[in-house]
Protein backbone atom coordinates (compact mmCIF):
# COMPACT_ATOMS: atom_id res chain seq x y z
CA UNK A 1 107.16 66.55 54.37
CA UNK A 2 103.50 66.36 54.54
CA UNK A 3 100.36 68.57 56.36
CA UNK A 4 98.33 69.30 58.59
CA UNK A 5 94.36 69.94 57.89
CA UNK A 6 91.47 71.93 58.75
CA UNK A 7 88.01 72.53 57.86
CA UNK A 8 85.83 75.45 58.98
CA UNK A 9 83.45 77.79 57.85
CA UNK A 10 81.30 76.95 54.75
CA UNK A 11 81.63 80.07 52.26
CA UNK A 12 78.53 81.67 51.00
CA UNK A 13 79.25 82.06 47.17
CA UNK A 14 78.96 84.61 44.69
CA UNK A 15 77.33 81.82 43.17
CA UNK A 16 74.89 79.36 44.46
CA UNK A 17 75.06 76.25 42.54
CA UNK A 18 72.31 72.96 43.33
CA UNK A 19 72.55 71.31 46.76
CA UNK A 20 75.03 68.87 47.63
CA UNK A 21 75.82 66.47 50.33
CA UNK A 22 78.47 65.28 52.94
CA UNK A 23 79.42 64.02 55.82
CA UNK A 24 80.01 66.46 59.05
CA UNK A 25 83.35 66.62 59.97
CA UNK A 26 82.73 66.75 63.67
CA UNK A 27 80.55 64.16 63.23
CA UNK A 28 81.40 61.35 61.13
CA UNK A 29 78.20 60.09 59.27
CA UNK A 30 77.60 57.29 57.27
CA UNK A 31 74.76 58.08 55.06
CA UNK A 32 75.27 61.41 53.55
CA UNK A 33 75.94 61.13 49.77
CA UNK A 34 76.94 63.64 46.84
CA UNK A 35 75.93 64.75 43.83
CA UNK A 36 77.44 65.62 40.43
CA UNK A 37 74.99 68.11 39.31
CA UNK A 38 74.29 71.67 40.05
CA UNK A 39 72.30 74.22 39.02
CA UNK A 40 73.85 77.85 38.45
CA UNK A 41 72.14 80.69 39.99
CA UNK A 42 71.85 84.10 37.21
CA UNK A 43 72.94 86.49 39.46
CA UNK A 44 77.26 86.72 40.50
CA UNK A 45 79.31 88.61 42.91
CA UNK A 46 82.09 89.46 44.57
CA UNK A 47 81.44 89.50 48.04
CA UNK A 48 81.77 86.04 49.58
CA UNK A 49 80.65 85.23 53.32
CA UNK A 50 81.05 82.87 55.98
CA UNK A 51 78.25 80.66 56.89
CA UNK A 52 79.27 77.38 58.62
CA UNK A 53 79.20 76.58 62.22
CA UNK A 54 81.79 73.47 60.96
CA UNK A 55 84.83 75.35 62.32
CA UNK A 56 88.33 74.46 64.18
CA UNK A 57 90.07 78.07 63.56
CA UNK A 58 89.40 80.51 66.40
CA UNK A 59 89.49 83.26 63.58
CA UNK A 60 86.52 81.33 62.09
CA UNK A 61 83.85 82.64 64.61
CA UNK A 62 83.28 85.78 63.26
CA UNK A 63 79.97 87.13 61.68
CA UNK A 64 78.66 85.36 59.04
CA UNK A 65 78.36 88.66 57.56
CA UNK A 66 82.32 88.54 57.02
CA UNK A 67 82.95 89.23 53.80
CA UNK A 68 85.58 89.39 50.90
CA UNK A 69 86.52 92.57 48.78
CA UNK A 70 87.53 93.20 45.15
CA UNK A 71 91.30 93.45 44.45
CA UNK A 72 92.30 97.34 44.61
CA UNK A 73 94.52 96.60 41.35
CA UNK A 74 93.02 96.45 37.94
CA UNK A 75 92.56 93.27 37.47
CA UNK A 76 88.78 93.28 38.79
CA UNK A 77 88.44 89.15 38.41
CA UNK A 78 90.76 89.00 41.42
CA UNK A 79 88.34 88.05 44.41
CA UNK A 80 90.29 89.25 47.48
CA UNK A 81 89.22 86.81 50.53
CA UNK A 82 88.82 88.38 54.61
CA UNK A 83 88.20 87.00 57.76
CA UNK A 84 86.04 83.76 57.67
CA UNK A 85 85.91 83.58 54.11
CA UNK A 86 89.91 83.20 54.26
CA UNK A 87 89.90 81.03 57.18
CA UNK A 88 87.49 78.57 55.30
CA UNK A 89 88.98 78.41 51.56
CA UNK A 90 92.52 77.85 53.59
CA UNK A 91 91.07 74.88 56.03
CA UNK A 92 89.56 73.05 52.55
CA UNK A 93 92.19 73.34 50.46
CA UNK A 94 95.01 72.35 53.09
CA UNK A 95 92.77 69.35 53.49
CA UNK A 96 92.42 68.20 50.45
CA UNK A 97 96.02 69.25 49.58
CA UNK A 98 97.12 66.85 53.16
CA UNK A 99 94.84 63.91 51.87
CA UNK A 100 95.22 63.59 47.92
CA UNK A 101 98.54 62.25 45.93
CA UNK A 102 100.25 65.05 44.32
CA UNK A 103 102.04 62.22 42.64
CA UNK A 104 99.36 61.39 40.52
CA UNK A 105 99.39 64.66 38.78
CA UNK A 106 96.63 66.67 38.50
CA UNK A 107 93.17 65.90 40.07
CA UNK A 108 90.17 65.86 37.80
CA UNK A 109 86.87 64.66 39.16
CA UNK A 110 85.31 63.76 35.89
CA UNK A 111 88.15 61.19 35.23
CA UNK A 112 89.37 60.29 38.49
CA UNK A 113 90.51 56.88 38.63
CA UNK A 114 88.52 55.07 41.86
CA UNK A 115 91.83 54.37 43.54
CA UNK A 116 92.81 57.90 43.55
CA UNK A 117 89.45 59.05 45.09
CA UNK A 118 89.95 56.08 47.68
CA UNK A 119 93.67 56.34 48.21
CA UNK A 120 91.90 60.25 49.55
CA UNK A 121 89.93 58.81 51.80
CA UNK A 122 91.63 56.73 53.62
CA UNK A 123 94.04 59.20 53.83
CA UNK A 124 91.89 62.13 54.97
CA UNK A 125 90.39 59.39 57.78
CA UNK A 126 93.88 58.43 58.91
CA UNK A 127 94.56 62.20 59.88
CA UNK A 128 91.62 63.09 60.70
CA UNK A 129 89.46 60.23 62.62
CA UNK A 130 91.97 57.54 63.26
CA UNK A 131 88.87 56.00 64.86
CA UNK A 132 87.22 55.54 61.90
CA UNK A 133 89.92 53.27 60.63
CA UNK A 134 89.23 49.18 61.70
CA UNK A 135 92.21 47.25 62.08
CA UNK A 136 90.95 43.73 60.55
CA UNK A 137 93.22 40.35 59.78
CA UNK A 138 92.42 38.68 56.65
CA UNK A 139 94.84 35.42 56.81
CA UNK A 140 97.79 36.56 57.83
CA UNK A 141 97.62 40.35 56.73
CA UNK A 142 96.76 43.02 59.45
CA UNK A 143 94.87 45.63 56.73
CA UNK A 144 93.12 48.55 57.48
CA UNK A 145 89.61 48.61 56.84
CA UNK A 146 86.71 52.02 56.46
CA UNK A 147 83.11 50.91 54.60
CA UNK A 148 82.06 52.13 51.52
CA UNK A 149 79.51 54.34 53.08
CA UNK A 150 82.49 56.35 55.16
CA UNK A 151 84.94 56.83 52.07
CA UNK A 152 81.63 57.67 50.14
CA UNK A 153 81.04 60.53 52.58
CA UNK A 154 84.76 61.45 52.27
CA UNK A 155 84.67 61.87 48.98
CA UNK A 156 81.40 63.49 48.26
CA UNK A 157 82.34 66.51 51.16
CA UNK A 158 85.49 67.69 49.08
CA UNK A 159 84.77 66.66 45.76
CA UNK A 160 82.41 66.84 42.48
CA UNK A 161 83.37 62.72 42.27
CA UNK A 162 80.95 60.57 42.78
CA UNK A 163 81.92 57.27 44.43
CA UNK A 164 80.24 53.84 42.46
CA UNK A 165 80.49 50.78 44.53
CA UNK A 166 80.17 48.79 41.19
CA UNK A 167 83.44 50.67 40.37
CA UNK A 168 84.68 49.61 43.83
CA UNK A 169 84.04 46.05 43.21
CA UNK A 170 86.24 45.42 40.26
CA UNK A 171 89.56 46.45 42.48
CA UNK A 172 91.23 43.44 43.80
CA UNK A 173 90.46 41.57 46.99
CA UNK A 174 92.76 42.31 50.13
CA UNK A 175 95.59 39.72 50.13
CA UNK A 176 95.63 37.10 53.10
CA UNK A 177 99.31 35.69 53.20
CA UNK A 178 102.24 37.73 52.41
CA UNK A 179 104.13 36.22 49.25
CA UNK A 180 107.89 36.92 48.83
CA UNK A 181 107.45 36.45 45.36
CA UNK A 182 104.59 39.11 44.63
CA UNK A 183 105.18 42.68 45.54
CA UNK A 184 102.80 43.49 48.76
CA UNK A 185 100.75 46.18 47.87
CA UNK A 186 99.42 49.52 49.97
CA UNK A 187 96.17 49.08 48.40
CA UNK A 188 93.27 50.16 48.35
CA UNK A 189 91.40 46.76 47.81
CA UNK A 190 87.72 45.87 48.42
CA UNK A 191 85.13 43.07 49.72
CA UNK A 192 82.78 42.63 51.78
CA UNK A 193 81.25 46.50 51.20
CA UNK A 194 84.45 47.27 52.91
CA UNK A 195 87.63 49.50 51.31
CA UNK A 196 90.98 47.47 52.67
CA UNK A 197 94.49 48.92 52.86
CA UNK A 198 97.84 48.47 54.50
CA UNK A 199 98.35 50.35 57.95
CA UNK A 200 100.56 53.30 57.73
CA UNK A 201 101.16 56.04 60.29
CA UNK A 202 104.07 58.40 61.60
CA UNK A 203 103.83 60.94 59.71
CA UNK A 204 104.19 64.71 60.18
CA UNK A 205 102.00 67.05 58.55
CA UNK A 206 103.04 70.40 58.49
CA UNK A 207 102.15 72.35 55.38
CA UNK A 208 99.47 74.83 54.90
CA UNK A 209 97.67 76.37 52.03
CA UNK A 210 96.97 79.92 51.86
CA UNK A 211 94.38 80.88 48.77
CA UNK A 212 95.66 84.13 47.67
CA UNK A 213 92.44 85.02 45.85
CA UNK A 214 89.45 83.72 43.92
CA UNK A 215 87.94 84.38 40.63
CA UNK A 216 84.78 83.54 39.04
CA UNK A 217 84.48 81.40 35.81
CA UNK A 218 82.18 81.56 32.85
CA UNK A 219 80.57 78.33 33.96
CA UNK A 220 79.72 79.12 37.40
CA UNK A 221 82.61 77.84 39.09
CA UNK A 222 85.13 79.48 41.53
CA UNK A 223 89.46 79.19 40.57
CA UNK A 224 90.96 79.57 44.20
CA UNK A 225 94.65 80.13 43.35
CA UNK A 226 97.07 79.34 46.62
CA UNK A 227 100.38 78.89 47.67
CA UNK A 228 101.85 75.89 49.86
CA UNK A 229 103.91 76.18 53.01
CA UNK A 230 106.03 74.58 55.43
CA UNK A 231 105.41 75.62 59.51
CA UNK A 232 108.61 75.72 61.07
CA UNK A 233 109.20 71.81 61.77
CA UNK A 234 110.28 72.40 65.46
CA UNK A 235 107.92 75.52 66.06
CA UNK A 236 104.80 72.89 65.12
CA UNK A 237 106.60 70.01 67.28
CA UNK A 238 105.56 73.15 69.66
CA UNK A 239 102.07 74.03 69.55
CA UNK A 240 99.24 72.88 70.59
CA UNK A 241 96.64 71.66 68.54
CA UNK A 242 94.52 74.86 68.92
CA UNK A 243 97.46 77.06 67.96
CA UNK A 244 97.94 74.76 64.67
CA UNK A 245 94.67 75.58 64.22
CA UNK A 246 95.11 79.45 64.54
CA UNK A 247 97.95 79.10 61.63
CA UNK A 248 95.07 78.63 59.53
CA UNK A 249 93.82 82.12 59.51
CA UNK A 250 96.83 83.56 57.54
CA UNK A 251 96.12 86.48 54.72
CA UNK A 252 98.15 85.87 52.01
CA UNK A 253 100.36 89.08 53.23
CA UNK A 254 100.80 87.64 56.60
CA UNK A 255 101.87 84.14 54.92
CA UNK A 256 104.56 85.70 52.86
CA UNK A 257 106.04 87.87 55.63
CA UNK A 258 106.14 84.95 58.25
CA UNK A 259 109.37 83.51 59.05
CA UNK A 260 107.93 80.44 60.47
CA UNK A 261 106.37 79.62 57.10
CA UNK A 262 108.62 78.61 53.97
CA UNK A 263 106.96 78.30 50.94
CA UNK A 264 107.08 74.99 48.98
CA UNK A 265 104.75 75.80 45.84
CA UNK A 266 101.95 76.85 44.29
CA UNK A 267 98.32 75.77 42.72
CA UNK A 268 94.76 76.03 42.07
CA UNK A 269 91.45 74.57 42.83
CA UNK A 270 88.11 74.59 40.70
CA UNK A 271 85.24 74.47 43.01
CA UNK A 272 81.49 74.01 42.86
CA UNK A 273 80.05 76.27 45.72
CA UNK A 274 76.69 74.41 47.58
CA UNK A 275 73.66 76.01 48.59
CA UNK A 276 75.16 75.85 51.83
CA UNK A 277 78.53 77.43 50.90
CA UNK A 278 80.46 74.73 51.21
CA UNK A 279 83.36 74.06 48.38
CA UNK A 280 83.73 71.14 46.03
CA UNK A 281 86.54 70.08 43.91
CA UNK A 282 86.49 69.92 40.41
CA UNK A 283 90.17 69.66 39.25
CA UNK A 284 93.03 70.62 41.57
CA UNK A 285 96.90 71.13 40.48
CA UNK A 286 99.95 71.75 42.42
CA UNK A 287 103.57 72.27 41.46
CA UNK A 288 105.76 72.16 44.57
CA UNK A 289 109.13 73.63 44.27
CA UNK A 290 112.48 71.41 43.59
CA UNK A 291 113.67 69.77 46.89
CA UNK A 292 116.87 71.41 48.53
């Protein structure tokens, strides 16, 4: 069982760290890149806001004066998210979440291996923008294809990684005959400035992440801590895309008390919050509950 993603507003933080750069997700760009460093602002609070206009949730086009509240308990780190702000940290990290290999363990961006960060990419695209995947034939092999540019811009909107083409270049070149005696691999390969992979597809993605709060670190960086779910397989055969997307506005309370939504684990997310409010992954960890 896999997901479904969304991205929508960008969250003003309690802190603003240095600029950073990506691609839109309504409109694919080739140029944009990221950057690893940031600047941390002196001032913090607790109040977090919506400020995007990237959006795909109907609940998402509310003021950008939308705001987020302090937990009522006594733990005062808790950051409790509302309206936009909710909508937004669920749409990033159920994409990320959809797009990255749990498998691998534990997502760091400082020592991501460059197949990890690719594997993303290609991922993310294949959901996403299908049309951003080239079907190419080298030899005999039909492989997938995206430039270096496109999983560049992948990679630098979700995460604090950023992608080296030199590091590109020492993978392996895409395969062009298929030997019996040699294992065919999924990939990802490269040449030609290009990031090549076997075709996949088929697919469901029906899981959802729902932050439950936020909290602030020492360092200027924001711990969203979230829970996984499953949408009702045959309810989601169901909907339309739009009311997928309206899933995606779900308060932690509402998540919990849905019968439509089974929960499948839990995790957390480091981010780096942009001038422009936008999240970016640091390290990201999920432990998904035992298989029934």
């Amino acid at each position: 069982m896999k997901n479904t993603k969304i991205i929508a507003l960008a969250l003003s933080s309690c802190l603003i760290l240095g600029s950073f750069a990506g691609c839109n997700k309504n409109e694919p760009s080739n140029s944009s890149e990221s950057s690893s460093e940031a600047v941390t602002s002196s001032e913090t609070t607790t109040t977090t806001s919506a400020t995007s206009e990237d959006t795909k949730a109907t609940g998402s086009e509310e003021s950008k004066d939308t705001g987020s509240s302090e937990a009522a308990d006594d733990d005062s780190e808790k950051i409790i998210l509302e309206g936009g702000s909710q909508t937004y940290a669920n749409n990033f990290i159920t994409d990320f979440f959809k797009g990255v290999d749990i498998r691998e363990g534990k997502f760091d961006a400082k020592n991501a291996k460059v197949e990890y960060v690719l594997s993303f990419a290609i991922m993310h695209l294949e959901i996403e923008f299908p049309e951003e995947i080239k079907a190419e034939k080298k030899g005999e092999c039909l492989l997938g294809t995206i430039s270096f540019d496109k999983a560049r811009d992948v990679i630098g909107k979700y995460t604090m990684y950023v992608l080296n083409e030199d590091d590109c270049k020492k993978l392996p070149a895409p395969p062009d005959s298929y030997d019996e005696n040699k294992p065919f691999s999924w990939g990802p390969y490269y040449e030609d400035g290009k990031v090549w992979f076997q075709l996949g597809g088929g697919e469901i993605y029906n899981d959802l992440c729902v932050v439950d709060y936020a909290k602030t670190e020492e360092d200027g960086s924001m711990t969203l801590v979230f829970t996984v779910y499953a949408i009702d397989l045959d309810l989601y055969n169901s909907l339309n895309i739009t009311q997928v997307y309206e899933y995606y506005n779900t308060t932690p309370d509402k998540a919990k008390s849905d019968k439509n939504l089974t929960k499948r684990g839990t995790g957390t997310a480091n981010v780096s919050v942009g001038q422009s409010g936008d999240y970016f992954i640091n390290t990201f960890d999920v432990e998904l509950l035992p298989v029934e």
